[in-house]
C-alpha atoms as a PDB file:
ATOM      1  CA  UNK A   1      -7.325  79.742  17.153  1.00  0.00           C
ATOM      2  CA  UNK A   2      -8.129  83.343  17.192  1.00  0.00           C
ATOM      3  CA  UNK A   3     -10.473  85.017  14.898  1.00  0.00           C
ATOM      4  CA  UNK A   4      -9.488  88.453  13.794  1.00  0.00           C
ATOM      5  CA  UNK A   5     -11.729  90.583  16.472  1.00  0.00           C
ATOM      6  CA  UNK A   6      -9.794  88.580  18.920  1.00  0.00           C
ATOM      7  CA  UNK A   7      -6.983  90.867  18.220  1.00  0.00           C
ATOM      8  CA  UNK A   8      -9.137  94.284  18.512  1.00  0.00           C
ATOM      9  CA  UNK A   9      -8.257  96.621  22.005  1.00  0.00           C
ATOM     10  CA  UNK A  10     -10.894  99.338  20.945  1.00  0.00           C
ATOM     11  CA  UNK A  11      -9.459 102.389  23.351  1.00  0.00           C
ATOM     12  CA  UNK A  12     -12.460 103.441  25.404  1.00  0.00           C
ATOM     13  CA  UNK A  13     -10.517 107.206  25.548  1.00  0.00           C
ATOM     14  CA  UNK A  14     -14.271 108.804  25.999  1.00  0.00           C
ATOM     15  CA  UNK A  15     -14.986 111.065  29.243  1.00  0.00           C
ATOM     16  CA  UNK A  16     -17.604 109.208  30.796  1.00  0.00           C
ATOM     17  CA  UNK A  17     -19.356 105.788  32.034  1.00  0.00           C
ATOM     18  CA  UNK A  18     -22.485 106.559  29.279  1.00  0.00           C
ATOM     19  CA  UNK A  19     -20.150 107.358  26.833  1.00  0.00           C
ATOM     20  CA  UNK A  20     -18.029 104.167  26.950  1.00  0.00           C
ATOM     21  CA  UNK A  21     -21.460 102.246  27.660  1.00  0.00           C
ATOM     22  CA  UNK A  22     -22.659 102.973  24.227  1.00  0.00           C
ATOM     23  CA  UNK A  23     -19.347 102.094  22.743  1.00  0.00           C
ATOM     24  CA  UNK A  24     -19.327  98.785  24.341  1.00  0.00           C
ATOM     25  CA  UNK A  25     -22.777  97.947  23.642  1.00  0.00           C
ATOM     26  CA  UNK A  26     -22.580  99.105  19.761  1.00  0.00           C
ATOM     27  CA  UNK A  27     -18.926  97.010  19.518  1.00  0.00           C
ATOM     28  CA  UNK A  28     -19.242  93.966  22.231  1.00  0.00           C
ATOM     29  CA  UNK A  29     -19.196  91.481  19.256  1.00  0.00           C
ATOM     30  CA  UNK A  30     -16.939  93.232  17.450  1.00  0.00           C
ATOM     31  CA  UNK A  31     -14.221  93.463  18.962  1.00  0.00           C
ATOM     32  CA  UNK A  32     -11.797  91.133  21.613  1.00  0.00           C
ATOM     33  CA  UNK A  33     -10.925  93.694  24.275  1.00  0.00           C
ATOM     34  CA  UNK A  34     -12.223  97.017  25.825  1.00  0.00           C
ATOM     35  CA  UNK A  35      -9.301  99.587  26.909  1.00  0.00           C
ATOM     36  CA  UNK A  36     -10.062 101.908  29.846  1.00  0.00           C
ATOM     37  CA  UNK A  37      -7.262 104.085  30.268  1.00  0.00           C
ATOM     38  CA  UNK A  38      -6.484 106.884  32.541  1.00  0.00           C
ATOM     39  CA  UNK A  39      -8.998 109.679  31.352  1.00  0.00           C
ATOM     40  CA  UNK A  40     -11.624 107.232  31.887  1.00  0.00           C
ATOM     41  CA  UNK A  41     -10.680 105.346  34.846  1.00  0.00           C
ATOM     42  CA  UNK A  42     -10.517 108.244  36.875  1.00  0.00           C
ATOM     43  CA  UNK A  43     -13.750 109.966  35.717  1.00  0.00           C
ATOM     44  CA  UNK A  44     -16.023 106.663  36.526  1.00  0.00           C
ATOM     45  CA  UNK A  45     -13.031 104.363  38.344  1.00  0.00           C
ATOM     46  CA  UNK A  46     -14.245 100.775  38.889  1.00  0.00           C
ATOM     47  CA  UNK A  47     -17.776 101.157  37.450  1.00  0.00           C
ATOM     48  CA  UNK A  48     -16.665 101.222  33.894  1.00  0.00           C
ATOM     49  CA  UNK A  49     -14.876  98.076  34.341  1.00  0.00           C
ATOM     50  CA  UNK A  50     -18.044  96.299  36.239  1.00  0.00           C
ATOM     51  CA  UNK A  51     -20.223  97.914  32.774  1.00  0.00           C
ATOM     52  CA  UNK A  52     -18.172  96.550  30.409  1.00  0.00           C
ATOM     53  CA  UNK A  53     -17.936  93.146  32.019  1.00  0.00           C
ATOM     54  CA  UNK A  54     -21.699  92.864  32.836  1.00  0.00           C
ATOM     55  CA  UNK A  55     -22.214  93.698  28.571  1.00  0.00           C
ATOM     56  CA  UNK A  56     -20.334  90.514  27.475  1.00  0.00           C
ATOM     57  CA  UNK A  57     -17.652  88.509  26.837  1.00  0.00           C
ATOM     58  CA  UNK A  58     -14.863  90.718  25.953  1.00  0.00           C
ATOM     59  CA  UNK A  59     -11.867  91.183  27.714  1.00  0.00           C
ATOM     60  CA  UNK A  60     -10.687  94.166  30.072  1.00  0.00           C
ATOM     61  CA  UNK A  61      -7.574  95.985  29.643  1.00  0.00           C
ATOM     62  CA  UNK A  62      -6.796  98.307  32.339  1.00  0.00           C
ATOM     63  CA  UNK A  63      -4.254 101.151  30.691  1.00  0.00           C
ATOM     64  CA  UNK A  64      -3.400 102.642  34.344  1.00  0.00           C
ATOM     65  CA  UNK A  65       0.384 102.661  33.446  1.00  0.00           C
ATOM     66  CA  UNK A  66       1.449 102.306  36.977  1.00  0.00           C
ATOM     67  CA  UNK A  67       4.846 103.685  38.283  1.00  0.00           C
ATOM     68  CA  UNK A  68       5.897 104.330  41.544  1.00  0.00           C
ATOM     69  CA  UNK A  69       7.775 102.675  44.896  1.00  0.00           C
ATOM     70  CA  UNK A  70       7.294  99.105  44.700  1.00  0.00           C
ATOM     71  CA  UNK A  71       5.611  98.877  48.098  1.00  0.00           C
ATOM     72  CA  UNK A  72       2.910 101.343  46.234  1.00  0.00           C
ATOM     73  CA  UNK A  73       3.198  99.607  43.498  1.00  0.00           C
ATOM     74  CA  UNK A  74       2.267  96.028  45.105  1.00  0.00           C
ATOM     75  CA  UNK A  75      -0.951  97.265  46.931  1.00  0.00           C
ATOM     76  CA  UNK A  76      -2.615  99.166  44.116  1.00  0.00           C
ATOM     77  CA  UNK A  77      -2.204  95.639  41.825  1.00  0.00           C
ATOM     78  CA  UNK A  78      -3.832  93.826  44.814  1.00  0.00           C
ATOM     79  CA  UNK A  79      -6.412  95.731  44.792  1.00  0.00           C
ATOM     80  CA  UNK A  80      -6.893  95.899  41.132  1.00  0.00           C
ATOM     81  CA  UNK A  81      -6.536  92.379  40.663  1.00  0.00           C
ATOM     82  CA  UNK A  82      -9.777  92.256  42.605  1.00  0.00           C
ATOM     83  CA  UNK A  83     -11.619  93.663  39.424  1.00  0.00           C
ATOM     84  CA  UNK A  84     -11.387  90.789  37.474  1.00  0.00           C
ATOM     85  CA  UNK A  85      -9.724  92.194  34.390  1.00  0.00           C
ATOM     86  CA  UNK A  86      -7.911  90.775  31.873  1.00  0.00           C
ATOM     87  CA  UNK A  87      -4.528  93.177  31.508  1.00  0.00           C
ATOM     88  CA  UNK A  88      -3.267  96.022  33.728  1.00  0.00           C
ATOM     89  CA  UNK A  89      -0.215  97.983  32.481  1.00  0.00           C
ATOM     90  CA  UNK A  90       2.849  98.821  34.415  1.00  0.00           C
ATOM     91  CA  UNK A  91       5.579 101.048  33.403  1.00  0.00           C
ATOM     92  CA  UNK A  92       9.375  99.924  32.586  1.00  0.00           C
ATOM     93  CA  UNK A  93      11.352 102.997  33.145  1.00  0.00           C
ATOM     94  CA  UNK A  94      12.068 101.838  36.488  1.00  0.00           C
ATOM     95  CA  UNK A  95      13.887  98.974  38.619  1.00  0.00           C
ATOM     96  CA  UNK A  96      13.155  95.290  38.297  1.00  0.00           C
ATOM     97  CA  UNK A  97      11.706  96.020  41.622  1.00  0.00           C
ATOM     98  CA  UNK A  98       8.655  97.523  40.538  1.00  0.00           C
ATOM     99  CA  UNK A  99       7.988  95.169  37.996  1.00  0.00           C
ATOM    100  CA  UNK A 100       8.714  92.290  40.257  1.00  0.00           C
ATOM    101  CA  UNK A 101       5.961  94.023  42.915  1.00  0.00           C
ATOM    102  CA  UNK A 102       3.385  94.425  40.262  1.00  0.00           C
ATOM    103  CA  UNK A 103       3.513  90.366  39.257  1.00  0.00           C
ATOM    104  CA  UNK A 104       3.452  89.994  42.932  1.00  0.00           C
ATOM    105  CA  UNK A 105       0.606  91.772  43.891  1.00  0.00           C
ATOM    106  CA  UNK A 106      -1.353  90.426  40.965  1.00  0.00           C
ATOM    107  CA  UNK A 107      -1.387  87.260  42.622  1.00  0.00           C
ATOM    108  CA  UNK A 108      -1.720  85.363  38.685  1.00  0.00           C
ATOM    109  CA  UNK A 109      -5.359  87.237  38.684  1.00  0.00           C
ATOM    110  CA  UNK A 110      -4.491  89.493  35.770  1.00  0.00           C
ATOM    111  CA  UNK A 111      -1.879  89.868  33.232  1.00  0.00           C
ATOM    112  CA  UNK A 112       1.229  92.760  34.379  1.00  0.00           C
ATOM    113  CA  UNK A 113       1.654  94.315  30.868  1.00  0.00           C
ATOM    114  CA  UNK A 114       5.154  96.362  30.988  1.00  0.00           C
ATOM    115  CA  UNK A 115       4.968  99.437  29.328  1.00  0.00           C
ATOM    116  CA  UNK A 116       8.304  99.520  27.083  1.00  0.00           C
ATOM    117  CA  UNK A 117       8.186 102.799  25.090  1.00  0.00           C
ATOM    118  CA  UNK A 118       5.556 104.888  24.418  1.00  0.00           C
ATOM    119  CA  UNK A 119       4.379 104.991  20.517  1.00  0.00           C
ATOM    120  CA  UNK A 120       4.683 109.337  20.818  1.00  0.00           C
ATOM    121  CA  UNK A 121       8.135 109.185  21.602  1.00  0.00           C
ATOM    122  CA  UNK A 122      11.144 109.597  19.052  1.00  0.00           C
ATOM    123  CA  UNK A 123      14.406 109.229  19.039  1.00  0.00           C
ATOM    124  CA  UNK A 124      15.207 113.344  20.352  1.00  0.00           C
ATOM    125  CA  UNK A 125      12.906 113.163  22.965  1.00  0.00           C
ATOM    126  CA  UNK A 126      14.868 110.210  24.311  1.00  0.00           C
ATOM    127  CA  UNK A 127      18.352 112.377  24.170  1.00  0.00           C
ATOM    128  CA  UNK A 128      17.148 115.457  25.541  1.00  0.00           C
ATOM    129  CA  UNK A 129      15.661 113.056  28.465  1.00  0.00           C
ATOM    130  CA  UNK A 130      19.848 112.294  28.674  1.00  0.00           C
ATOM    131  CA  UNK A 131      19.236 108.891  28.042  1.00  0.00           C
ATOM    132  CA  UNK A 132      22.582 107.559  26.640  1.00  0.00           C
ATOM    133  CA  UNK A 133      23.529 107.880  22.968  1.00  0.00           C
ATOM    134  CA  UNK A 134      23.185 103.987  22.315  1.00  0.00           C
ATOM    135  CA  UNK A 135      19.572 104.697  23.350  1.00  0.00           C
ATOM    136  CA  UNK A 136      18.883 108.035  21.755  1.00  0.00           C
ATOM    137  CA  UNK A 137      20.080 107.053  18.330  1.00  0.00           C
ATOM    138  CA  UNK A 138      18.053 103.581  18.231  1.00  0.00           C
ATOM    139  CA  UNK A 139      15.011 103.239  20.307  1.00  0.00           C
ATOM    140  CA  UNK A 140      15.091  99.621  19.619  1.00  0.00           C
ATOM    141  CA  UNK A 141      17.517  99.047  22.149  1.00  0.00           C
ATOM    142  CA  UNK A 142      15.952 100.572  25.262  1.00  0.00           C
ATOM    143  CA  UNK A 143      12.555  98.761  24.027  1.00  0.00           C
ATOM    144  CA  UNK A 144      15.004  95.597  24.337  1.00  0.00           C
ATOM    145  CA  UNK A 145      16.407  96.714  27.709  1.00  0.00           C
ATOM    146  CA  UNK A 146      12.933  97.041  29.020  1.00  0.00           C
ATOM    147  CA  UNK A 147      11.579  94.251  27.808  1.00  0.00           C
ATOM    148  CA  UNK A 148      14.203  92.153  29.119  1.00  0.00           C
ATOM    149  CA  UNK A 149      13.438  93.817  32.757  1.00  0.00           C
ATOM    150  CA  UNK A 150       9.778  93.076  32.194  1.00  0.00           C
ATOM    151  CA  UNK A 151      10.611  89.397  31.344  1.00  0.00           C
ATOM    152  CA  UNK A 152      12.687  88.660  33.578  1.00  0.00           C
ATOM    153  CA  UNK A 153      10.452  90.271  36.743  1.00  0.00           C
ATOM    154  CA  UNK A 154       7.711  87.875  35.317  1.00  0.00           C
ATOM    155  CA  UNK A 155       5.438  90.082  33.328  1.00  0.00           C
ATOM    156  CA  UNK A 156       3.459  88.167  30.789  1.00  0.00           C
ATOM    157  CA  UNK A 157       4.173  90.270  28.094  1.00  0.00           C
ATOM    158  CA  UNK A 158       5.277  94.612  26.574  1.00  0.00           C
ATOM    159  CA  UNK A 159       3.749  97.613  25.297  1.00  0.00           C
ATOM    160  CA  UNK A 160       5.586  98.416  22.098  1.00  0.00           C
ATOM    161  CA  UNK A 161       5.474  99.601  18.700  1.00  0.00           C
ATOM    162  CA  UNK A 162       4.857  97.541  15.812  1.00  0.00           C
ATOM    163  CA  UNK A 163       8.427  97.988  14.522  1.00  0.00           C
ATOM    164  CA  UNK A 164       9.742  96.263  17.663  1.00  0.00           C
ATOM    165  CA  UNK A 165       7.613  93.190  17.656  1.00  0.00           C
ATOM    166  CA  UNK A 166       9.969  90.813  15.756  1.00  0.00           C
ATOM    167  CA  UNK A 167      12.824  91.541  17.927  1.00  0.00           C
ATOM    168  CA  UNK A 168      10.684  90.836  20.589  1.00  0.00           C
ATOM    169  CA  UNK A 169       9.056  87.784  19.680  1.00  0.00           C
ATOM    170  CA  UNK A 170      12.529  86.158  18.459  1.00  0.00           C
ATOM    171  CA  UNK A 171      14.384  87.391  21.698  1.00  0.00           C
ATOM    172  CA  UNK A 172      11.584  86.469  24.172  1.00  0.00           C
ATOM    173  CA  UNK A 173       9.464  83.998  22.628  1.00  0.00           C
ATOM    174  CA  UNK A 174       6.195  83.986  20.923  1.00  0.00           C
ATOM    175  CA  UNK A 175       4.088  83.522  24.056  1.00  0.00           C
ATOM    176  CA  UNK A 176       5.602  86.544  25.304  1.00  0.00           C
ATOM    177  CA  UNK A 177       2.702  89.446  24.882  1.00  0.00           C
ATOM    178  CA  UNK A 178       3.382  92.288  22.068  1.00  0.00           C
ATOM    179  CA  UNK A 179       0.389  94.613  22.915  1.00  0.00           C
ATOM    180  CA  UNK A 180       0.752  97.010  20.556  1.00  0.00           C
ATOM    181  CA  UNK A 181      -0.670 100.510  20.022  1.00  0.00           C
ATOM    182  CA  UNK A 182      -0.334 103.590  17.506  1.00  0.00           C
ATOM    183  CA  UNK A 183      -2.404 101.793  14.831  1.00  0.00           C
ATOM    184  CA  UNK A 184      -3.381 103.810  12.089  1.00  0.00           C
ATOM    185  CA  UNK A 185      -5.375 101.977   9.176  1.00  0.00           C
ATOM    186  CA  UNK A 186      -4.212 103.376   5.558  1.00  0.00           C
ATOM    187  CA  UNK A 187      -8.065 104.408   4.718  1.00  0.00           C
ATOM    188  CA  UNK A 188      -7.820 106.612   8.405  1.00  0.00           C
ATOM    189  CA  UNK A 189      -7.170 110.007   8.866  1.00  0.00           C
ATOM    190  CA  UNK A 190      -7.010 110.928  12.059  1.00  0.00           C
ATOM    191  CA  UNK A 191      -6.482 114.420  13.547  1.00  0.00           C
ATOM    192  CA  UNK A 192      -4.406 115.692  15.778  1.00  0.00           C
ATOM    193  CA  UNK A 193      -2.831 112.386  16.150  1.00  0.00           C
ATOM    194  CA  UNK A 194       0.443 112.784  18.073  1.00  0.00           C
ATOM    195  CA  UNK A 195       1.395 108.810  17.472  1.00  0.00           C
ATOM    196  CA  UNK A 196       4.659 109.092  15.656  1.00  0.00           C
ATOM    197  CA  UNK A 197       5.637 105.209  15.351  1.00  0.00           C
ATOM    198  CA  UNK A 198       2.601 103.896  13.510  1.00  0.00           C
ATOM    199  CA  UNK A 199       2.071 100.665  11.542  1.00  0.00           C
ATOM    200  CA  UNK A 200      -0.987  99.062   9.662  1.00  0.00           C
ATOM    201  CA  UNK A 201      -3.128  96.266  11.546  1.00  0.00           C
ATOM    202  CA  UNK A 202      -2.080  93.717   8.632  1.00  0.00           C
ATOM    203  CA  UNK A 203       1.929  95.144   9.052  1.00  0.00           C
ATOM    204  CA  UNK A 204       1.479  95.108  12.611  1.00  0.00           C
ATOM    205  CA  UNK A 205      -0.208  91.503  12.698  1.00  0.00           C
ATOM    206  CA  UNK A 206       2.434  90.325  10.197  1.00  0.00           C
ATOM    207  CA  UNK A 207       5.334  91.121  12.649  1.00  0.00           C
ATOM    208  CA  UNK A 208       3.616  89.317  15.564  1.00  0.00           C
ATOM    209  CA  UNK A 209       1.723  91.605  17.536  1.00  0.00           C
ATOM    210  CA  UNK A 210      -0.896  89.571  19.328  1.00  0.00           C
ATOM    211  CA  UNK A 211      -3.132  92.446  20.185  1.00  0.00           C
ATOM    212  CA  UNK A 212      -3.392  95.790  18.178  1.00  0.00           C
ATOM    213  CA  UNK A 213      -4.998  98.881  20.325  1.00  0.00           C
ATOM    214  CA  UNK A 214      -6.999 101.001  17.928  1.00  0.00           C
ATOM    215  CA  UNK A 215      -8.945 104.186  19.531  1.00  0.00           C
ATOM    216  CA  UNK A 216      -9.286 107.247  16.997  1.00  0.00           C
ATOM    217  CA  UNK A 217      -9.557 105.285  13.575  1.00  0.00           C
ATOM    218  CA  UNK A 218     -12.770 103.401  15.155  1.00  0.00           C
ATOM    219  CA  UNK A 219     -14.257 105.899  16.853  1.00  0.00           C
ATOM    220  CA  UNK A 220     -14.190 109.064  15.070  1.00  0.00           C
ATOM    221  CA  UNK A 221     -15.224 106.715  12.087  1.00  0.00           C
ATOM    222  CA  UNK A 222     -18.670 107.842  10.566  1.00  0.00           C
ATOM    223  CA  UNK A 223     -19.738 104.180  11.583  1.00  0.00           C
ATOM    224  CA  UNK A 224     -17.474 102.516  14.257  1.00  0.00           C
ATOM    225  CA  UNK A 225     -18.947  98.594  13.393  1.00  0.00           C
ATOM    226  CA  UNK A 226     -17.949  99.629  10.247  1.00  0.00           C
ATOM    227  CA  UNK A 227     -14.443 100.544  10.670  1.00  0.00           C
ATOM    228  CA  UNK A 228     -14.180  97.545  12.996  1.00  0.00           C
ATOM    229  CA  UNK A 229     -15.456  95.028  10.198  1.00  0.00           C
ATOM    230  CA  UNK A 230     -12.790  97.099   7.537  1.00  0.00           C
ATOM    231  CA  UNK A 231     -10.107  96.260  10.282  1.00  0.00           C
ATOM    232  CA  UNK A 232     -10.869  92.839  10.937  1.00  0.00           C
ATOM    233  CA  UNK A 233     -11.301  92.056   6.945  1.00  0.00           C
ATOM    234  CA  UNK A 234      -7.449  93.594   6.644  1.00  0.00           C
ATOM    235  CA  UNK A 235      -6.437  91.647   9.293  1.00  0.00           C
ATOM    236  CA  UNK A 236      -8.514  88.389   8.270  1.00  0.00           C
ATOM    237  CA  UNK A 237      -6.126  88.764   5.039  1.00  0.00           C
ATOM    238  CA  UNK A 238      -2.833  88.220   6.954  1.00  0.00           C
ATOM    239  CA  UNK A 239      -3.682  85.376   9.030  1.00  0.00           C
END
């Protein structure tokens, strides 16, 4: 069974290798999974994933968000699934093809994560993109359409809000992966924040989500372990 830090993805969105390093030494029992997304990755590339694995046991979730010709595609995940990490992300807004070329290059090393729709985007952004009005009106249904695509090209799971998860979970079963970011703590206040469709961890855990990917509330906390502890108390409660 998981415990509640099992559910953690603290975003490692710092700009360097000794920056992240004293995140993941301060939270490495903490929390379930480290995020190193792009700011990082391409500051200290592979190195931040070998620190973070040589700290302990938690988990490695590469937020690279690739998207590009399948044949591109396919190479990059071979050579990432050569880092031993946990999760790598892959973007939906393309063909099943690209998808498909991700799980293939993974070779079953690491988890393809498809990246539905991301948690800054509403509803007008979508129509002035000229996405349809079925789309544009409900972004529900393109998180469905993607997900579907990333299902059925054999991703293990979806990047999506928290108000998505339930349609997820019933439509694609619960072993299906809801990663799920823009979380946003009542007792945080986070500036700047340019997350738009944000839930609670309890609301978030309560509709499914099997991981919840938390950056600013824990680190621009006066005391990140204690933010994490608040956050795994609330979540602790819904269980």
């Amino acid at each position: 069974m998981k415990k509640p830090k099992d559910y953690i993805v603290f975003a490692l969105d710092v700009e360097s290798v000794q920056a992240a390093e004293n995140y993941v030494h301060m939270l490495s029992e903490d929390v379930g999974v480290f995020k190193v997304g792009l700011e990082l990755f391409i500051r200290s590339g592979p190195e931040v994933v070998k620190s973070i694995q040589r700290a302990g046991a938690a988990a490695v979730f590469l937020d690279l968000k690739l998207h590009d010709i399948p044949e591109t595609v396919y190479r990059s995940m071979r050579i990432v699934a050569d880092f031993g990490v946990d999760f790598v992300t892959v973007h939906c807004g393309d063909s099943n093809e690209m998808i498909s070329a991700a799980v293939e290059g993974s070779s079953g090393k690491v988890k393809v994560i498809g990246v539905s729709v991301l948690t800054h985007i509403k509803e007008d952004d979508i129509k002035e993109a000229g996405f349809k009005d079925e789309f544009s009106s409900d972004l529900s249904t393109l998180v469905f359409k993607r997900t579907a695509l990333a299902k059925a090209a054999g991703s293990a799971g979806i990047v999506c809000s928290g108000y998505e998860v339930k349609m997820v979970k019933r439509k694609f079963g619960s072993e299906f992966i809801a990663v799920t970011p823009g979380i946003r703590p009542d007792w945080s206040h986070v500036a700047r924040d340019d997350q738009r469709r944000v839930m609670t961890p309890a609301q978030a855990i309560e509709n499914g989500s099997d991981y919840l990917v938390i950056g600013r509330p824990i680190r621009d906390a006066d005391d990140p372990r204690k933010a994490v502890s608040s956050i795994k108390d609330e979540i602790e409660a819904v269980l």
